[in-house]
N, C-alpha and C. Protein backbone atom coordinates (compact mmCIF):
# COMPACT_ATOMS: atom_id res chain seq x y z
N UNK A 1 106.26 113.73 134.03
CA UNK A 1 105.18 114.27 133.22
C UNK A 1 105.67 115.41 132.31
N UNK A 2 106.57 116.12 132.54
CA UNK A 2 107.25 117.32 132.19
C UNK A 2 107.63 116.51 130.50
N UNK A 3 108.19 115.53 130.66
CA UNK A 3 109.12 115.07 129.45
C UNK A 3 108.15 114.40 128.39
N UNK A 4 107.07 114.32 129.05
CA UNK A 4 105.66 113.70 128.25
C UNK A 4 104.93 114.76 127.41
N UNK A 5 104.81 115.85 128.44
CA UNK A 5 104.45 117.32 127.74
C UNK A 5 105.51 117.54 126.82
N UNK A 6 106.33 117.65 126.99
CA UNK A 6 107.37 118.55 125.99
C UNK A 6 107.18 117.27 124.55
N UNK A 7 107.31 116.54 125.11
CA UNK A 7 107.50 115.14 123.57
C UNK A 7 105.75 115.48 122.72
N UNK A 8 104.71 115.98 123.79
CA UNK A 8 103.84 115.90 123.08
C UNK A 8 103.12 117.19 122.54
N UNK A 9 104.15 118.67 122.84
CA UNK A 9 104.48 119.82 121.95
C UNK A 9 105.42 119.65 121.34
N UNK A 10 105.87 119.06 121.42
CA UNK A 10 107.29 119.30 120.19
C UNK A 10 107.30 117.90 119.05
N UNK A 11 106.24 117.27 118.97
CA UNK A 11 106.67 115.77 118.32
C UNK A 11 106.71 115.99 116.81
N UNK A 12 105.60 117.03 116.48
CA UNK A 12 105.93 117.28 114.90
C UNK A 12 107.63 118.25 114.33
N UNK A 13 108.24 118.20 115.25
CA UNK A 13 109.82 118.74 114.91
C UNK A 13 110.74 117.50 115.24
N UNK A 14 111.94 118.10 114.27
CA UNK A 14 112.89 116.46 114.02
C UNK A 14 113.01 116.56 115.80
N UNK A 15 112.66 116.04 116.48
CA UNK A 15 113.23 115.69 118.00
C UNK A 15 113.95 114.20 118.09
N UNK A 16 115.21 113.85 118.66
CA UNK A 16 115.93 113.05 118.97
C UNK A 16 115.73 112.54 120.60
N UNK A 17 115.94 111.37 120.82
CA UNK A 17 115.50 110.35 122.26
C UNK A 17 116.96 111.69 122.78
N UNK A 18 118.41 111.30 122.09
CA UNK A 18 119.37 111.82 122.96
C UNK A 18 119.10 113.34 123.10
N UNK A 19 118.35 114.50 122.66
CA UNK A 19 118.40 115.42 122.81
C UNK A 19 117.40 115.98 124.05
N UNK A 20 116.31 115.13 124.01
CA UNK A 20 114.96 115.70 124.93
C UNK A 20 115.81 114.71 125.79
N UNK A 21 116.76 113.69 126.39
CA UNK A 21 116.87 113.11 127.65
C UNK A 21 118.01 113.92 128.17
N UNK A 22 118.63 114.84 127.20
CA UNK A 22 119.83 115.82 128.05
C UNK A 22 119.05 116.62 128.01
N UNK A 23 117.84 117.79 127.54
CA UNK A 23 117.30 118.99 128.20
C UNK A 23 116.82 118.14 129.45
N UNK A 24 116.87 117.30 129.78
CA UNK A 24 116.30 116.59 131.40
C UNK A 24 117.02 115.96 132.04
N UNK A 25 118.34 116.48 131.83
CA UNK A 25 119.20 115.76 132.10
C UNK A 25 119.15 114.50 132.53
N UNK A 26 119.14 113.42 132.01
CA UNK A 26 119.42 112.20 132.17
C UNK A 26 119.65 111.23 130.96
N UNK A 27 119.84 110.18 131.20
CA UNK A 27 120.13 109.52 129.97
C UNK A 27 119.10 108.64 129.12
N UNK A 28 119.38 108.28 127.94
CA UNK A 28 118.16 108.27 127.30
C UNK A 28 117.42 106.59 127.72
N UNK A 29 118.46 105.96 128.28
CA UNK A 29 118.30 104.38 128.68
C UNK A 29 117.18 104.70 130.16
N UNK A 30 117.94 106.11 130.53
CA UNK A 30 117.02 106.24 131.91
C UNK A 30 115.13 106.64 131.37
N UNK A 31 115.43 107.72 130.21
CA UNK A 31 114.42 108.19 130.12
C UNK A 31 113.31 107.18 129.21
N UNK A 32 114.03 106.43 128.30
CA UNK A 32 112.86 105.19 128.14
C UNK A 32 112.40 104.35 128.94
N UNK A 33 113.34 104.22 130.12
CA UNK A 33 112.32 103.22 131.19
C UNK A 33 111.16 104.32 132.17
N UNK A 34 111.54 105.22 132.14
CA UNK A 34 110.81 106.30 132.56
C UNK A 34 109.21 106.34 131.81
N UNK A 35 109.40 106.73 130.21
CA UNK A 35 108.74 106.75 129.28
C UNK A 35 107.69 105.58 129.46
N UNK A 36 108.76 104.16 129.85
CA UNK A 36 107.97 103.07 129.45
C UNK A 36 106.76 102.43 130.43
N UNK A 37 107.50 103.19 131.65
CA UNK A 37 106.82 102.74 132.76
C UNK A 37 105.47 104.27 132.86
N UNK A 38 105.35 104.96 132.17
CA UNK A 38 104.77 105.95 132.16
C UNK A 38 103.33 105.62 130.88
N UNK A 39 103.86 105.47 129.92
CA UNK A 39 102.92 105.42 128.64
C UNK A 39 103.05 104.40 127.84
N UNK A 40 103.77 103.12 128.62
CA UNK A 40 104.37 101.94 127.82
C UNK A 40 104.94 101.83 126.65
N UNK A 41 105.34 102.57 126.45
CA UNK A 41 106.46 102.87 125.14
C UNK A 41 107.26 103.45 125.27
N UNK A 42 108.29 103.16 124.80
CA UNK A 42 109.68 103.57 124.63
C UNK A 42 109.94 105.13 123.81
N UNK A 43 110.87 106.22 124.07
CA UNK A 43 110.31 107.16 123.13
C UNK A 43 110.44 106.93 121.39
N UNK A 44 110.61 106.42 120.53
CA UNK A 44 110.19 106.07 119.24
C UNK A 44 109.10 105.75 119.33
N UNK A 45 108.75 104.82 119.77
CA UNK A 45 107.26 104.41 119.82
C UNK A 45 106.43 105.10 120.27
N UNK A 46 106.70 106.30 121.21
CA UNK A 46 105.79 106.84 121.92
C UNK A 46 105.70 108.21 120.66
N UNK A 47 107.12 108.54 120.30
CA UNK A 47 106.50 110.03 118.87
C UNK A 47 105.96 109.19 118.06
N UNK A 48 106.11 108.16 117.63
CA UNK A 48 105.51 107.46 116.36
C UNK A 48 104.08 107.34 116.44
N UNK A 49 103.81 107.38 117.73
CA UNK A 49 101.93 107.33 118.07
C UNK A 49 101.78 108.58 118.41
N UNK A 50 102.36 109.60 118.32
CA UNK A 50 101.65 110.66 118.64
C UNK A 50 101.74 111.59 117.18
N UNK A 51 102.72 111.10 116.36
CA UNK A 51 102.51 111.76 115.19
C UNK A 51 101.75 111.10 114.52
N UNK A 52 101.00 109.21 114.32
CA UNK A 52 100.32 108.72 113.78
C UNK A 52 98.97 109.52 114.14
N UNK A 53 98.69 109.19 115.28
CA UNK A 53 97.33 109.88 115.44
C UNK A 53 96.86 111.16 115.06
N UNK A 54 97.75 112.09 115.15
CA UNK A 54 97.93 113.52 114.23
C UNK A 54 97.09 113.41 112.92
N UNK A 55 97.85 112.15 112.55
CA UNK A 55 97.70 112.28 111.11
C UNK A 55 96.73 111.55 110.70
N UNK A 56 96.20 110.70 111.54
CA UNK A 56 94.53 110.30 111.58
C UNK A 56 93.76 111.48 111.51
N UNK A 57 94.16 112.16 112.56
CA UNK A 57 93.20 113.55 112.60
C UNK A 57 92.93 114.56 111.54
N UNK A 58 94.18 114.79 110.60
CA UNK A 58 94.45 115.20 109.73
C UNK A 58 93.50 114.91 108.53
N UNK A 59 94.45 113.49 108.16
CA UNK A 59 93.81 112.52 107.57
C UNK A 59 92.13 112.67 106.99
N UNK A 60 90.89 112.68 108.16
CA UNK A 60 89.62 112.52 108.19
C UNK A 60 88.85 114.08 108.29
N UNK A 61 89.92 115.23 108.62
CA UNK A 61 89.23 116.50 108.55
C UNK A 61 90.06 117.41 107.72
N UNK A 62 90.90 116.77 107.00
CA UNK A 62 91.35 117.77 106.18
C UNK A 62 91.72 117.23 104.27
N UNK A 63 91.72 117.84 104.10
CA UNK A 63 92.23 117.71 102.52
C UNK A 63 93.40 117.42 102.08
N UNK A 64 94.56 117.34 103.16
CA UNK A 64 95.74 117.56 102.46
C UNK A 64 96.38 116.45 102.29
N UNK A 65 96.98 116.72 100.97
CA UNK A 65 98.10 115.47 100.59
C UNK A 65 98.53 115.03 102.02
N UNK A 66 99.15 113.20 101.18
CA UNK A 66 100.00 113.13 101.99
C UNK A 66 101.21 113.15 102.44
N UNK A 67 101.73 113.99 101.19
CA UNK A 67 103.00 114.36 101.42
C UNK A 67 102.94 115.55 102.94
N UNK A 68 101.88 116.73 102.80
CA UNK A 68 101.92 117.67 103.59
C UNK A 68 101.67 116.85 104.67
N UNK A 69 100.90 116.19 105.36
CA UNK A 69 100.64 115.43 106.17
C UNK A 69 101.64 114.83 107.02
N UNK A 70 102.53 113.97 106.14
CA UNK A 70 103.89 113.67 106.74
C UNK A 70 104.94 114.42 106.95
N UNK A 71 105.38 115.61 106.90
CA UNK A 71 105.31 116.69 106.59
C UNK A 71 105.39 117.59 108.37
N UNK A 72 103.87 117.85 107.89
CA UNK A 72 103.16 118.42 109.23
C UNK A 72 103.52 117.62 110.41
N UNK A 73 103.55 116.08 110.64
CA UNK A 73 103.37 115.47 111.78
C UNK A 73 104.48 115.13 112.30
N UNK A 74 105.84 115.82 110.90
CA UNK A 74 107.14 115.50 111.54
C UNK A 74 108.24 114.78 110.68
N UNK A 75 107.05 113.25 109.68
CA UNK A 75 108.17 112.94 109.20
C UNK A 75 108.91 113.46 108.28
N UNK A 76 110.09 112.96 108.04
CA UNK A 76 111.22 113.66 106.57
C UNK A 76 110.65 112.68 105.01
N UNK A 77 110.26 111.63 105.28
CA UNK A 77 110.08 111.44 103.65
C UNK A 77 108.37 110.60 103.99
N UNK A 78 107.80 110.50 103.03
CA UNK A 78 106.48 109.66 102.89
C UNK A 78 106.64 108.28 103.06
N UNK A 79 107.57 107.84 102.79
CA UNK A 79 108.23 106.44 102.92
C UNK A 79 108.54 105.85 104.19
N UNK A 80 108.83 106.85 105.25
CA UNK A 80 108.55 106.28 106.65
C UNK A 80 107.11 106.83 107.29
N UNK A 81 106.84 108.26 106.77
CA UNK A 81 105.06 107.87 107.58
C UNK A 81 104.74 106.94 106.81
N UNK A 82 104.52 106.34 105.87
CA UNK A 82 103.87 104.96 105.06
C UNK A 82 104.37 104.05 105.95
N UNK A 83 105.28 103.29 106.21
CA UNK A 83 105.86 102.18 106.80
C UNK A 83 105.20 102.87 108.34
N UNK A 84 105.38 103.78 108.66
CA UNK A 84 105.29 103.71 110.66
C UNK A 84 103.06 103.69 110.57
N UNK A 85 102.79 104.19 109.28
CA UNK A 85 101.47 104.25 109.34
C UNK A 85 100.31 103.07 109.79
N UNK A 86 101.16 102.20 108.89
CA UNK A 86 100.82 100.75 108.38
C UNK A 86 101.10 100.19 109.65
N UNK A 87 102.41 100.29 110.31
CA UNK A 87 102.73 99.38 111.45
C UNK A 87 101.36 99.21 112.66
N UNK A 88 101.46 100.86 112.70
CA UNK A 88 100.30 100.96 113.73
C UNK A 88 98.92 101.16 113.61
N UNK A 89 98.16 101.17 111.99
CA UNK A 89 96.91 101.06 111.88
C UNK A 89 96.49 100.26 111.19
N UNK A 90 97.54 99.46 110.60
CA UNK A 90 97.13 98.34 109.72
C UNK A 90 97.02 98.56 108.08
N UNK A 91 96.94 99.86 108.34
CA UNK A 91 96.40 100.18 106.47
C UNK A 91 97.10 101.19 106.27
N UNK A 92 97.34 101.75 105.04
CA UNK A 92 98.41 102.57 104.43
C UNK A 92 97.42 104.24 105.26
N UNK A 93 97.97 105.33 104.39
CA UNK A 93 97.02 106.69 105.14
C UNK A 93 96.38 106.44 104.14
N UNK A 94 96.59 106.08 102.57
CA UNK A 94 95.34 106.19 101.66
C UNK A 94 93.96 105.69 101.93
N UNK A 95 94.68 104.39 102.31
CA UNK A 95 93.04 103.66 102.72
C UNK A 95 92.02 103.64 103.83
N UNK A 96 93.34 104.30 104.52
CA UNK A 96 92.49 104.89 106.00
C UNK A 96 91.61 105.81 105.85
N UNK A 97 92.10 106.95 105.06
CA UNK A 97 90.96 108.31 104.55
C UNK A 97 90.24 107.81 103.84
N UNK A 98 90.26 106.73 102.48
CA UNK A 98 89.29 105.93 101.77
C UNK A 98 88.18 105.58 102.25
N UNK A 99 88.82 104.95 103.12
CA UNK A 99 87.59 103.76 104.30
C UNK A 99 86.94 104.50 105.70
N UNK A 100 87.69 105.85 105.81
CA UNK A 100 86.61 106.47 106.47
C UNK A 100 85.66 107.18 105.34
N UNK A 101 86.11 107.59 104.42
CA UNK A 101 85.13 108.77 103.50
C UNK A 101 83.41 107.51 103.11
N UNK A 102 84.13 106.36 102.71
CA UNK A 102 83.18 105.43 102.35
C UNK A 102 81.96 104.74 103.63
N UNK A 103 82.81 104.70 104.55
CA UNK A 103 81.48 104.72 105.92
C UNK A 103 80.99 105.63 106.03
N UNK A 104 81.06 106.77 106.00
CA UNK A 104 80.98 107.86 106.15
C UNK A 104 79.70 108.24 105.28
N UNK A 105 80.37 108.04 104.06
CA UNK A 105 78.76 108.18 102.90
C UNK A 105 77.73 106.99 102.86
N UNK A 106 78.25 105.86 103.91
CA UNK A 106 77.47 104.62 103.47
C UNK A 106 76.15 105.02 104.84
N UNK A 107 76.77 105.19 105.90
CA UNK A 107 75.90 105.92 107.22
C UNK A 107 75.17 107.33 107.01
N UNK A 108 76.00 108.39 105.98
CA UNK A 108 75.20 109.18 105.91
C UNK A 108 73.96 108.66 105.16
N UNK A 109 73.82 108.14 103.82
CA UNK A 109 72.80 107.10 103.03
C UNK A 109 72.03 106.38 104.00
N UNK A 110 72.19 106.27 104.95
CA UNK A 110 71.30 105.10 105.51
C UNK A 110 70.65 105.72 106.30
N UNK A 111 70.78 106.77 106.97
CA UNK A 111 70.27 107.92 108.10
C UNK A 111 68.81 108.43 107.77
């Protein structure tokens, strides 16, 4: 649980699988089956969903580009939060904030 906490304070900084599995000492083959058998993901997959969702959060209560956004949640260029965005929500971040702002006014209208 220790290595779950730390991955899920520290995920918006460049963190590496080999660096957080030597502060725990062990190896990183050990600590993804660890990971996997823990939160079913491997650790890439497991920062990649914890900085996606960030940036959902972001995303729907805040204003900011998405450069700052990707940015904030960790990644180094817009070009991989775009690609890791898409993987796991289906839609780019534009259209995600789009398509909430537009339910959003279509439910407030209807209320």
């Amino acid at each position: 649980m220790e290595i779950i906490a730390y991955i899920g304070n520290h995920f918006a900084e460049d963190i590496h699988a080999a660096t957080v599995a030597e502060k725990f000492r062990m190896s990183v083959v050990e600590m993804n089956k660890l990971l996997i058998y823990i939160v079913e993901k491997n650790f890439e997959s497991f920062l990649n969903y914890l900085r996606i969702n960030q940036a959902c959060r972001l995303l729907l209560e805040t204003q900011e580009s998405l450069v700052d956004i990707a940015v904030n949640v960790g990644y180094n260029t817009v070009k991989t939060f775009n690609r890791n965005f898409v993987r796991l929500r289906g839609v780019t971040p534009g259209e995600f904030r789009k398509n909430y702002h537009l339910q959003k006014q279509w439910t407030d209208n209807t209320v």
